[in-house]
Protein backbone atom coordinates (compact mmCIF):
# COMPACT_ATOMS: atom_id res chain seq x y z
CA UNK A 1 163.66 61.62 209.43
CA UNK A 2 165.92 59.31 210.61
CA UNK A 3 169.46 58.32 208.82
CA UNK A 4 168.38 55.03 208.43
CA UNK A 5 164.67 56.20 206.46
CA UNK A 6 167.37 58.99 204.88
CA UNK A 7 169.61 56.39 203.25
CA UNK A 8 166.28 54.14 201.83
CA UNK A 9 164.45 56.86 200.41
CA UNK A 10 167.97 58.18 198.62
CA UNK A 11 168.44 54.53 197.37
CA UNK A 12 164.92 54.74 196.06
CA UNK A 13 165.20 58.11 194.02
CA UNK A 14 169.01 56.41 192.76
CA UNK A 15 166.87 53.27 191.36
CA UNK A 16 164.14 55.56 189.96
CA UNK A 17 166.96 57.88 187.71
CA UNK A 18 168.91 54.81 186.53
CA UNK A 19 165.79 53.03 184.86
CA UNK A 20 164.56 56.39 183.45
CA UNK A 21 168.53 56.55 181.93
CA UNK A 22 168.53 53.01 180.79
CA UNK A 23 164.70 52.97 179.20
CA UNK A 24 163.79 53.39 175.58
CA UNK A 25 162.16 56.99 175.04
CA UNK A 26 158.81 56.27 174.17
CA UNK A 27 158.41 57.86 170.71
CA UNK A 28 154.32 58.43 169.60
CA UNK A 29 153.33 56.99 166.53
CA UNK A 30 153.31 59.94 163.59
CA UNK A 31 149.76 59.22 163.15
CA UNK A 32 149.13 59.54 166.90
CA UNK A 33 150.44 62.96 167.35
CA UNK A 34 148.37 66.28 167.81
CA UNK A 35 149.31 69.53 166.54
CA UNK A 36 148.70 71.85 169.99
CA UNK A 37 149.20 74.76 168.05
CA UNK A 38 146.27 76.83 168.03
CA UNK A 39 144.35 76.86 164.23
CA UNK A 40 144.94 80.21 163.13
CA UNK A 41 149.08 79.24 163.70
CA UNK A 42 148.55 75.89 161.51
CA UNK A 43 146.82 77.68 158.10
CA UNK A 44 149.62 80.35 157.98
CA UNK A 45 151.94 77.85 158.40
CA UNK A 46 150.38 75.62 156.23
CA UNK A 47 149.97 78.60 153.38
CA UNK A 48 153.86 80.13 154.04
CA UNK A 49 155.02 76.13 153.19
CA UNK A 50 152.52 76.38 150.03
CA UNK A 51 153.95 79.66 148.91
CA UNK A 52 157.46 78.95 149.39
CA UNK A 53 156.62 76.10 146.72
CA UNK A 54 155.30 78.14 144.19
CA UNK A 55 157.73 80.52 144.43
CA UNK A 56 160.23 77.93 143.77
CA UNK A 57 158.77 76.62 140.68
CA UNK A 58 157.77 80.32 139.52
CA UNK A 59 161.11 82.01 139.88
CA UNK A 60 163.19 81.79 136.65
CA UNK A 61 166.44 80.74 136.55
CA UNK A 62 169.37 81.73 134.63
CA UNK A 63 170.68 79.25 131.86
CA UNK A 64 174.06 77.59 132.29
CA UNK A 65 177.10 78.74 129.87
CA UNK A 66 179.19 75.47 129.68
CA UNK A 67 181.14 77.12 126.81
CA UNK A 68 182.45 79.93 128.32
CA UNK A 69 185.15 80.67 125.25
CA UNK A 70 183.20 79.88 122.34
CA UNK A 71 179.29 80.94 121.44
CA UNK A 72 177.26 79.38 118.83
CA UNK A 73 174.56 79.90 116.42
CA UNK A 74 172.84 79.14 113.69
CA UNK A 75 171.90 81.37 111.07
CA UNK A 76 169.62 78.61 108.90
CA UNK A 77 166.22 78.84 109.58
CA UNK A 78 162.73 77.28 108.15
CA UNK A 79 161.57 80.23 107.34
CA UNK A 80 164.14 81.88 105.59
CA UNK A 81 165.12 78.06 104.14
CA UNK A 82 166.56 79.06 100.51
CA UNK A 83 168.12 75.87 99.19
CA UNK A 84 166.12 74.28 97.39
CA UNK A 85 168.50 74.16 94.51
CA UNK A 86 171.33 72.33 96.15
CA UNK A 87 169.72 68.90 95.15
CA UNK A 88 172.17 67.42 92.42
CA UNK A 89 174.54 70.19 92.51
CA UNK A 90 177.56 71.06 93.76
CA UNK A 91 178.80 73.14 96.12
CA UNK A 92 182.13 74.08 99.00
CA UNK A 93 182.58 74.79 102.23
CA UNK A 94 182.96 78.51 102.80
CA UNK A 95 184.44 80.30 105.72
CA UNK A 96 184.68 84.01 106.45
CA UNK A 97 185.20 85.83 109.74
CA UNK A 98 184.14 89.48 111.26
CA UNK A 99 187.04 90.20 113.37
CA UNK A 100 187.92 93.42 114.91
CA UNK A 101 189.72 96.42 112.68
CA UNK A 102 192.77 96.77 113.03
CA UNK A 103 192.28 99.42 115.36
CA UNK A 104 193.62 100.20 118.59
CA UNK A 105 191.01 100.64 121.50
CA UNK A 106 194.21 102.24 124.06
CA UNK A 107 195.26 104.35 121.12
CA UNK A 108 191.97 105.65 120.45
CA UNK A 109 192.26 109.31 119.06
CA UNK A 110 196.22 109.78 119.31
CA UNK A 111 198.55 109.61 116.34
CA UNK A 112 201.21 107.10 115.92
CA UNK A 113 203.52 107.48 113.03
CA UNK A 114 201.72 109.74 111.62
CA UNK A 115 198.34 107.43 111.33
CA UNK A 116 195.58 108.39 113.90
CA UNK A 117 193.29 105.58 115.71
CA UNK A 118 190.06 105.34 115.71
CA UNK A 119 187.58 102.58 117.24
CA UNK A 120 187.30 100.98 121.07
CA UNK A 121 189.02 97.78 120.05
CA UNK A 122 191.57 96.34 122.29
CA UNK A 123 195.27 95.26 121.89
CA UNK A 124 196.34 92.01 122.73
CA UNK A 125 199.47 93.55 123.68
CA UNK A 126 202.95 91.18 124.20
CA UNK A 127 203.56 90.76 127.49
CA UNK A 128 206.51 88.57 129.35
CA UNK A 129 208.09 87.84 132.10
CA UNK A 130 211.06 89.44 133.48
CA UNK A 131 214.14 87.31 133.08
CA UNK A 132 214.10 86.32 136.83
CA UNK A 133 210.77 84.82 136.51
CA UNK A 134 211.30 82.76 133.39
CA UNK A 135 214.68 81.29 134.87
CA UNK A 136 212.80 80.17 137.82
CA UNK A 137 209.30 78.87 135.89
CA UNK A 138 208.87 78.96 132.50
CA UNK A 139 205.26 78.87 130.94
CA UNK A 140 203.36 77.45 128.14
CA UNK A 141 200.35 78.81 126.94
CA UNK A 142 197.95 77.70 123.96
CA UNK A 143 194.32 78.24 122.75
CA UNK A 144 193.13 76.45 119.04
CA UNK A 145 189.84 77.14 117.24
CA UNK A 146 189.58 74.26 114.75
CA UNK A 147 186.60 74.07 112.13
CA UNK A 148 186.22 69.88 111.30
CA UNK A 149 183.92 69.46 108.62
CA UNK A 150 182.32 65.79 106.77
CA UNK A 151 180.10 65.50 103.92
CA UNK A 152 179.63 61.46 103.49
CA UNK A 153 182.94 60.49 102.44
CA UNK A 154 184.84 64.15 102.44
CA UNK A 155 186.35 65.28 105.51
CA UNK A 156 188.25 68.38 105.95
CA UNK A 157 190.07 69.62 109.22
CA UNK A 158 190.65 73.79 109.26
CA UNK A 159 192.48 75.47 112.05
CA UNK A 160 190.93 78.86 112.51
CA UNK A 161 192.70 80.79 115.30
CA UNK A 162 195.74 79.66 116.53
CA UNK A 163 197.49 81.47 120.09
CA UNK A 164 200.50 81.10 121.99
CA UNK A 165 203.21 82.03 124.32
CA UNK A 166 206.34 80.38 125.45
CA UNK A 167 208.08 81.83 128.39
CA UNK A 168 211.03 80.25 129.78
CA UNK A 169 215.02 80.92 130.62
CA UNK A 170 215.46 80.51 126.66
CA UNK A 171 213.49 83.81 126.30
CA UNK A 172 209.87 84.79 125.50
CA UNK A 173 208.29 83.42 122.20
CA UNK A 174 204.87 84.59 120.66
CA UNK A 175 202.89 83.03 117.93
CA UNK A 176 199.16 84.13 116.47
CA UNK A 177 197.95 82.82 113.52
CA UNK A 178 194.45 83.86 112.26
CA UNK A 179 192.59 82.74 109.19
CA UNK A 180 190.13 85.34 108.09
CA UNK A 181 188.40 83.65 105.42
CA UNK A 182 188.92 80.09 103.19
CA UNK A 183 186.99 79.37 100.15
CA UNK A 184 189.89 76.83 98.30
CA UNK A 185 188.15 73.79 99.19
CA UNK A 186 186.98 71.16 96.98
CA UNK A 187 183.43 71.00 95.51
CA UNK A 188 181.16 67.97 96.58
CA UNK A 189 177.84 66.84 94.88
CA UNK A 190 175.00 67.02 96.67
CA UNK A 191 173.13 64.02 96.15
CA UNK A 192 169.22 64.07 94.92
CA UNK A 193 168.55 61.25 97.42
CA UNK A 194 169.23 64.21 100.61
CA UNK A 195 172.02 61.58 101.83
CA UNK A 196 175.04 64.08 101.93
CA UNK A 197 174.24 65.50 105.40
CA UNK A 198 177.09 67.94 106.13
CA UNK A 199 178.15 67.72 110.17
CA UNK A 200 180.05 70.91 111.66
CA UNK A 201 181.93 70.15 114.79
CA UNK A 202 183.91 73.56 116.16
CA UNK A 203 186.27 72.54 118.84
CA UNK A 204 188.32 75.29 121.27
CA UNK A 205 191.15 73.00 122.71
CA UNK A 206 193.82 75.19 125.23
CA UNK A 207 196.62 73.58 127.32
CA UNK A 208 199.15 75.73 129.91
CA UNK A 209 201.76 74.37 131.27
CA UNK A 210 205.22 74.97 133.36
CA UNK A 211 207.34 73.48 130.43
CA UNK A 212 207.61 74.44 127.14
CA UNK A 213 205.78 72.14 124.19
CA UNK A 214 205.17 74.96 121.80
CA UNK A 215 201.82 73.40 120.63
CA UNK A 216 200.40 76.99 118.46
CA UNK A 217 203.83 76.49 116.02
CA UNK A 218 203.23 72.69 116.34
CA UNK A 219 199.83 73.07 114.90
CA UNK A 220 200.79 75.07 111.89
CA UNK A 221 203.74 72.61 111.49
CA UNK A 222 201.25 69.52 111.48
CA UNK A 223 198.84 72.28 108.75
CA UNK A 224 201.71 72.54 106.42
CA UNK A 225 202.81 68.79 106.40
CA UNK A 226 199.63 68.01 105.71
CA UNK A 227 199.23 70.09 102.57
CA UNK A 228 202.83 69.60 101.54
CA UNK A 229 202.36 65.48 101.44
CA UNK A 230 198.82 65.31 99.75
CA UNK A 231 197.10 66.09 96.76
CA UNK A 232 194.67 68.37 96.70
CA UNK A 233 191.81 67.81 94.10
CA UNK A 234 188.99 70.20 92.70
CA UNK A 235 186.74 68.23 93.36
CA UNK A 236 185.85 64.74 95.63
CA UNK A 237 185.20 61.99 93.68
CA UNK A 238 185.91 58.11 94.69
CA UNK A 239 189.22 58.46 93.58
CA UNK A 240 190.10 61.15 95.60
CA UNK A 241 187.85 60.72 98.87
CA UNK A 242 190.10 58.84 100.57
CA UNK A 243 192.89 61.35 100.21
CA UNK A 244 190.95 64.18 101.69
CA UNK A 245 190.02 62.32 104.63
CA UNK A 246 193.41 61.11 105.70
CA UNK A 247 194.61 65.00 105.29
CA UNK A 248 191.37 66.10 107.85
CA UNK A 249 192.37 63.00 109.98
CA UNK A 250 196.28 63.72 110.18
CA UNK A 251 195.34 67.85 111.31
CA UNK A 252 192.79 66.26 113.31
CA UNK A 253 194.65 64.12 115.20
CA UNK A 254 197.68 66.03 115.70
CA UNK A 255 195.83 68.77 117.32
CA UNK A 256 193.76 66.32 119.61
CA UNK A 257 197.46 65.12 120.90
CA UNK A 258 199.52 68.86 121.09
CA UNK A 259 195.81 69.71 123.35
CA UNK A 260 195.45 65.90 125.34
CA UNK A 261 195.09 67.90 128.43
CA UNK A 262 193.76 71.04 129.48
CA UNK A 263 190.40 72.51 128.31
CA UNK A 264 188.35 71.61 125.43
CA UNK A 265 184.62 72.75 124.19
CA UNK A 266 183.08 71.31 121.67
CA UNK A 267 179.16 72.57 119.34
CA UNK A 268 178.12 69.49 117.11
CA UNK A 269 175.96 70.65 114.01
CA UNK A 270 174.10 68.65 110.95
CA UNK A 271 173.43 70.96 108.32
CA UNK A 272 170.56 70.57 106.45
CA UNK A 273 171.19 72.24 102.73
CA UNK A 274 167.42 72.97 102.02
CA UNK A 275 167.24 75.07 105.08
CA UNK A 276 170.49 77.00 103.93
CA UNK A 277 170.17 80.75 103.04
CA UNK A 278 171.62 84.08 102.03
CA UNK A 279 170.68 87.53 103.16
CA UNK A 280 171.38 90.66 100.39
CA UNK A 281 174.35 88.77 99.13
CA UNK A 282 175.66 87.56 102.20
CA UNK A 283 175.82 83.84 102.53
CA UNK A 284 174.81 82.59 106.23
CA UNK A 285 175.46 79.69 108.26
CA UNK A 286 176.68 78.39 111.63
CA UNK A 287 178.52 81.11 113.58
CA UNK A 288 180.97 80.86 116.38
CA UNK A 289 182.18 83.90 118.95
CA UNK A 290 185.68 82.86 119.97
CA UNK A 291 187.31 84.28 123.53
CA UNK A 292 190.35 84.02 125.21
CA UNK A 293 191.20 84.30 128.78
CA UNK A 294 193.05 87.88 130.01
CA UNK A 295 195.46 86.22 131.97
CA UNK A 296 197.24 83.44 130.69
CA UNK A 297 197.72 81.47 133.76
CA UNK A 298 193.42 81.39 134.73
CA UNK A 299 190.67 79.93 132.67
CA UNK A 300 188.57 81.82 134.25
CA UNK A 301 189.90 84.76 134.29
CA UNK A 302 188.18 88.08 132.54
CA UNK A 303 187.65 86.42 128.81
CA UNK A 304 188.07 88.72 125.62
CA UNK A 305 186.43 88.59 122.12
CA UNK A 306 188.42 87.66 119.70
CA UNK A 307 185.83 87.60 116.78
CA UNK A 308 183.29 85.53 115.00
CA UNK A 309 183.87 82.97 112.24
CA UNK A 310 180.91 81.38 109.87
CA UNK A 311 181.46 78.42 108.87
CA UNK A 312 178.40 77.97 105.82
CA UNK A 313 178.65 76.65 102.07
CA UNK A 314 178.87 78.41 98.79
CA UNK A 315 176.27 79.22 96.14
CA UNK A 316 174.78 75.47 94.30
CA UNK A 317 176.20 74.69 90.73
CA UNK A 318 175.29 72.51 88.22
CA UNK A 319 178.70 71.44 87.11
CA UNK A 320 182.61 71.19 87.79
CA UNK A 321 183.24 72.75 84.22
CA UNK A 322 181.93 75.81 84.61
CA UNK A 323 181.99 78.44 87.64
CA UNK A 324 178.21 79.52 86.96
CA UNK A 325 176.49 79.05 89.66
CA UNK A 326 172.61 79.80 90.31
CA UNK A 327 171.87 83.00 92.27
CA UNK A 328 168.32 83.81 92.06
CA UNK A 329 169.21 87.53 93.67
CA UNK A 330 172.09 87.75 90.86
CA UNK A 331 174.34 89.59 93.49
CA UNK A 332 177.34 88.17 92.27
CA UNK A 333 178.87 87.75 88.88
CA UNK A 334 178.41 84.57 86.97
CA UNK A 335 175.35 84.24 88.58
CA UNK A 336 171.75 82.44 87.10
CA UNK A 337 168.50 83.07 88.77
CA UNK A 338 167.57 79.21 88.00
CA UNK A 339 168.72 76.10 87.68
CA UNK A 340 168.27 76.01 83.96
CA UNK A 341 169.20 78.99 83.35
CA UNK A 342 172.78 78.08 85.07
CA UNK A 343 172.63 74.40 82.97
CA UNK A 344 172.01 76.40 79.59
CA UNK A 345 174.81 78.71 80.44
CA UNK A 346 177.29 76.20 81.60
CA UNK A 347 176.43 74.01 78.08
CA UNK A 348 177.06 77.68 76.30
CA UNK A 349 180.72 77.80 77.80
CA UNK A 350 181.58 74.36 77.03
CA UNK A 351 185.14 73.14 75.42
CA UNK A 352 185.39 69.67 74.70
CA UNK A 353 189.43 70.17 75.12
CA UNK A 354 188.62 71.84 78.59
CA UNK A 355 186.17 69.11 79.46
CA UNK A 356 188.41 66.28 78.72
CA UNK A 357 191.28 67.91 79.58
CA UNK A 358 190.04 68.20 83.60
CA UNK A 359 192.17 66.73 86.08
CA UNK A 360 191.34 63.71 88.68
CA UNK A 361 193.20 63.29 91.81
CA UNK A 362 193.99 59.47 92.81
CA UNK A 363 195.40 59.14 96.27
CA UNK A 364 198.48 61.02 96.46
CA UNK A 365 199.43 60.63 92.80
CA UNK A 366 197.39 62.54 89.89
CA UNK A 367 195.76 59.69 87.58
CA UNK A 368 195.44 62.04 84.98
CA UNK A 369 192.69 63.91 83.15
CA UNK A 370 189.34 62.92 82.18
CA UNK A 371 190.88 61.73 79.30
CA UNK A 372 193.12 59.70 80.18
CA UNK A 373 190.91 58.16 82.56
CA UNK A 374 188.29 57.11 80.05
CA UNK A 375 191.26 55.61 77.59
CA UNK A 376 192.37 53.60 80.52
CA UNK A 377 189.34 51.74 80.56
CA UNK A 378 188.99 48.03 78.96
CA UNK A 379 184.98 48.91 77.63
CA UNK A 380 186.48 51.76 75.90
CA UNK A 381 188.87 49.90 74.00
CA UNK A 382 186.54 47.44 73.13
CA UNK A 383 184.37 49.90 71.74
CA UNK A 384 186.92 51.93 69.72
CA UNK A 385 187.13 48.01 67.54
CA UNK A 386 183.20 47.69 67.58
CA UNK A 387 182.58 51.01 66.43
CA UNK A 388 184.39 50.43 63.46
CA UNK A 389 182.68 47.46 61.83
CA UNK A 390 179.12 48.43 60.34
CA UNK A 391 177.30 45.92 62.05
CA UNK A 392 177.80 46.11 65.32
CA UNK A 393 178.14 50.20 65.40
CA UNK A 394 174.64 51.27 66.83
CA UNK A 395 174.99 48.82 69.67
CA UNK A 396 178.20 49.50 70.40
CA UNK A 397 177.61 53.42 70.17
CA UNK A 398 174.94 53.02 72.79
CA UNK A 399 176.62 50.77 74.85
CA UNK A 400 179.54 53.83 74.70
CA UNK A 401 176.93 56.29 76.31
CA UNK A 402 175.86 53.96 78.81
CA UNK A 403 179.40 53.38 80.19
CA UNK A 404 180.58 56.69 80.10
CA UNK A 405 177.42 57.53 82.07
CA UNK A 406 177.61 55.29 84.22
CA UNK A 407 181.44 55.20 85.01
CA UNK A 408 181.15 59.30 85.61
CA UNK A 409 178.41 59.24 87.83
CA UNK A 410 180.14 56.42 90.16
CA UNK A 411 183.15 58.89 90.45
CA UNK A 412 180.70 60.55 92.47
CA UNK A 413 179.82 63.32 89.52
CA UNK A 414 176.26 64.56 88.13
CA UNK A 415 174.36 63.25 85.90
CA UNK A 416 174.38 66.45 84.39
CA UNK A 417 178.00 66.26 84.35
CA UNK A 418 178.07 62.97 82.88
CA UNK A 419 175.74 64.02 79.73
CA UNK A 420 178.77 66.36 79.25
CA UNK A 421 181.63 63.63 79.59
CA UNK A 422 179.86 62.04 76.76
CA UNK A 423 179.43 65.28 74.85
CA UNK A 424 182.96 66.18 75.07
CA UNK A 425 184.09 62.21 73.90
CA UNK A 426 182.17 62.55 70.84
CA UNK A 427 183.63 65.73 69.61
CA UNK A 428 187.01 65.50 71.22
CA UNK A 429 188.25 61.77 70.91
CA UNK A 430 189.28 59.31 68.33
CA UNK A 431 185.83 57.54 67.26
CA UNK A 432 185.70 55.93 63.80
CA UNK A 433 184.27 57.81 61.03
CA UNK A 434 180.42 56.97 60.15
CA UNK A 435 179.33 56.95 63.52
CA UNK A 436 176.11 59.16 63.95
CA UNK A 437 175.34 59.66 67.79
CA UNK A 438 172.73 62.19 67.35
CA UNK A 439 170.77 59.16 65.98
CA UNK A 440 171.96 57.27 68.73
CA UNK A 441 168.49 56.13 71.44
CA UNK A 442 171.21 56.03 74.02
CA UNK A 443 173.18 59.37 73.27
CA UNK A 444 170.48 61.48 71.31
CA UNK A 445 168.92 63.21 74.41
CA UNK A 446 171.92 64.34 76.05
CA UNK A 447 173.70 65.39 73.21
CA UNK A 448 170.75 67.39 71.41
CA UNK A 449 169.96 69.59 74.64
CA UNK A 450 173.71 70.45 74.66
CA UNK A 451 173.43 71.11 71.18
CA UNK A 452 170.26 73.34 71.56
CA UNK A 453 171.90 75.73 74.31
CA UNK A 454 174.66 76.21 72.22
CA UNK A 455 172.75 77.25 69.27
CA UNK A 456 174.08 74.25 67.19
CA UNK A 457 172.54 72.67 64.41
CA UNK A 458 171.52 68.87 65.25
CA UNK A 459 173.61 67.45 62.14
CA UNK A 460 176.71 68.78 63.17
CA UNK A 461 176.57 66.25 66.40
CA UNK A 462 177.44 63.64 63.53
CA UNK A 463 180.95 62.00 64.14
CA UNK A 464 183.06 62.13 60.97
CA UNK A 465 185.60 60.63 62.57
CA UNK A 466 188.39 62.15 65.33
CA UNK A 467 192.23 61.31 64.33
């Protein structure tokens, strides 16, 4: 070939490669494509993609722990539901713990002082730095369980478990405080209208840190202002709601700041009382397993049980004037296997002195008894002067009942309770002579069932006058 045919046919091969470069690939439509494969290749490819879907959906899969300190449960059930008799009674919040024995799981079987332990617990032993350590970086470790309770109006805030450690160039600092169980709470009615839905809410809060804030002793500081600056009252009526909710509010709220940052895990609960229940004695309710980390300075390091707490609500009872409550089991003393049975024992107890004599809780300040509370009241004064003139003494009598009854009951008490008040004003208070309640439309009822369970005779509910 000549040099000149050479250099034309190189040209044309140059041209060729450059379009093929510069071109668009030419890309076949999806539907235009054909699957070469031979058949027997395309069905076990077709059945391994089928398979691989099925065993996707098939395989279980292992539910997510977002709570890895804290566990809970309920213990209420529908078919053990055993509260039946909670409507129009009263009852507290209860709150017991099973926590380890105070045995020690490294000292298992040796003797120490002369006392040998037994059991496979472990110590959460006191461990610092050494003093190098804490003058370079100090540490600040906390963990809270907190218990937060409401009941319509009545809120209480209870710090269960309380851990720290301070480590820093001032030295090493340790503080655990543990509450094993609380029953001194105040009772609430539970209304017959199924309004009074208690909510649980059990919060773990923990914080660490390089500098020292000491928020475990902080929270048992905020715990004892709290108690030291209000009033605590029996039971929650209007006039004493609104203390017991700014107490819950203040713990509340200072442990929400001393815990702003770090870790927090929170179990909501309503509690419904007709599903509430008690096993051989044993009162049940919502449960929570409480852990800690093993090292201090990693959440999620090796976590260790500290115990379980139940947070659940005492036995019902008819009325804030007597302690018997209804038990149908009878494991417990003081204990009626019906709610009549408890009423006709309570009215058996009775002392008008005791009854009028009880003590309400206004704010911060005590108002005074149930006595002093009724004399305070412009209708009663107006009825002491009506009572006294002939005429207008049946009408005014009734009209007493009615107030008293209703004036009790809007304190947020039972009208069980209230059928008392008025028992305990007729026998206990100054009422001009002549007046004859147990002929009274308005006062008769009440005041002859009382009379009944206390094996009186109806005549001697007469008034002959109280100086």
């Amino acid at each position: 070939m000549s040099t000149k045919s050479s250099a034309y046919f190189v040209s044309l091969i140059a041209l060729l490669l450059a379009g093929c470069a510069t071109s668009p690939p030419v890309v076949m439509p999806h539907s235009a494509r054909v699957d070469v494969r031979p058949a027997p290749v395309q069905a076990l490819t077709e059945w391994t993609n089928v398979a691989q879907e099925v065993r996707r959906e098939s395989v279980p899969t292992k539910p997510i722990n977002i709570t890895p300190l804290s566990s809970f449960s309920d213990e209420w059930t529908n078919e053990s539901a055993a509260g039946g008799d909670f409507s129009g009674a009263y009852t507290r919040l209860v709150i017991s713990s099973a926590l380890p024995k105070a045995n020690a799981g490294n000292l298992a079987g040796k003797s120490v002082d002369g006392a040998k332990y037994e059991g496979n617990e472990e110590l959460l032993d006191y461990q610092g730095q050494n003093i190098f350590a804490r003058y370079l970086w100090g540490s600040d470790f906390s963990i809270n369980l907190t218990a937060f309770i409401s009941v319509g109006n009545y809120e209480s805030s209870i710090p269960l478990a309380t851990i720290g450690h301070i480590s820093n160039s001032e030295g090493e600092q340790w503080s655990r405080v543990i509450h094993h169980s609380r029953s001194d709470f105040p009772l609430f009615l539970v209304k017959n209208d199924g309004t009074r839905v208690p909510t649980i809410r059990i919060s773990v809060a923990g914080a660490k840190s390089i500098s020292s804030r000491g928020a475990a002793t902080a929270v048992q500081v905020a715990l004892g202002v709290a108690k030291a600056t209000s009033a605590s009252a029996s039971v929650v009526t209007k006039l004493s709601e609104q203390t017991t909710k700014d107490r819950a509010r203040a713990v509340d709220d200072a442990i929400s700041k001393l815990f702003s940052s770090g870790i927090a895990e929170e179990h909501w609960s309503d509690r419904d009382l007709r599903t509430w229940n008690a096993q051989a004695g044993q009162i049940r309710g919502a449960t929570l397993q409480f852990r800690i980390p093993g090292d201090e300075s990693n959440w999620n390091s090796t976590r260790r049980d500290v115990g379980k707490w139940t947070i659940t609500f005492d036995y019902p009872r008819p009325s804030i004037f007597s302690d018997w409550r209804i038990c149908p089991a009878n494991f417990m003393p003081r204990c009626a296997g019906s709610v009549e049975q408890a009423r006709q024992k309570v009215h058996a107890g009775l002392d008008a002195g005791e009854v009028l004599n009880y003590t309400l809780v206004n704010g911060g300040n005590t108002l005074g008894t149930i006595r002093a509370y009724i004399s305070q009241q412009d209708w009663y004064i107006a009825a002491q002067s009506a009572l006294a003139d002939p005429a207008n003494r049946d009408v005014a009598a009734a009209g007493l009942c009615r107030r008293i009854r209703n004036d009790i009951t809007a304190l947020d008490l039972s009208g069980f309770d209230s059928e008392i008040v008025v028992w305990a004003v007729v026998n206990g208070m100054p009422i001009p002579a002549g007046v004859d309640f147990s002929e009274i439309k308005d006062c008769k009822r009440g005041l002859t069932t009382i009379a009944q369970n206390r094996g009186e005779l109806p005549q001697q509910l007469a008034a002959t006058g109280h100086n």
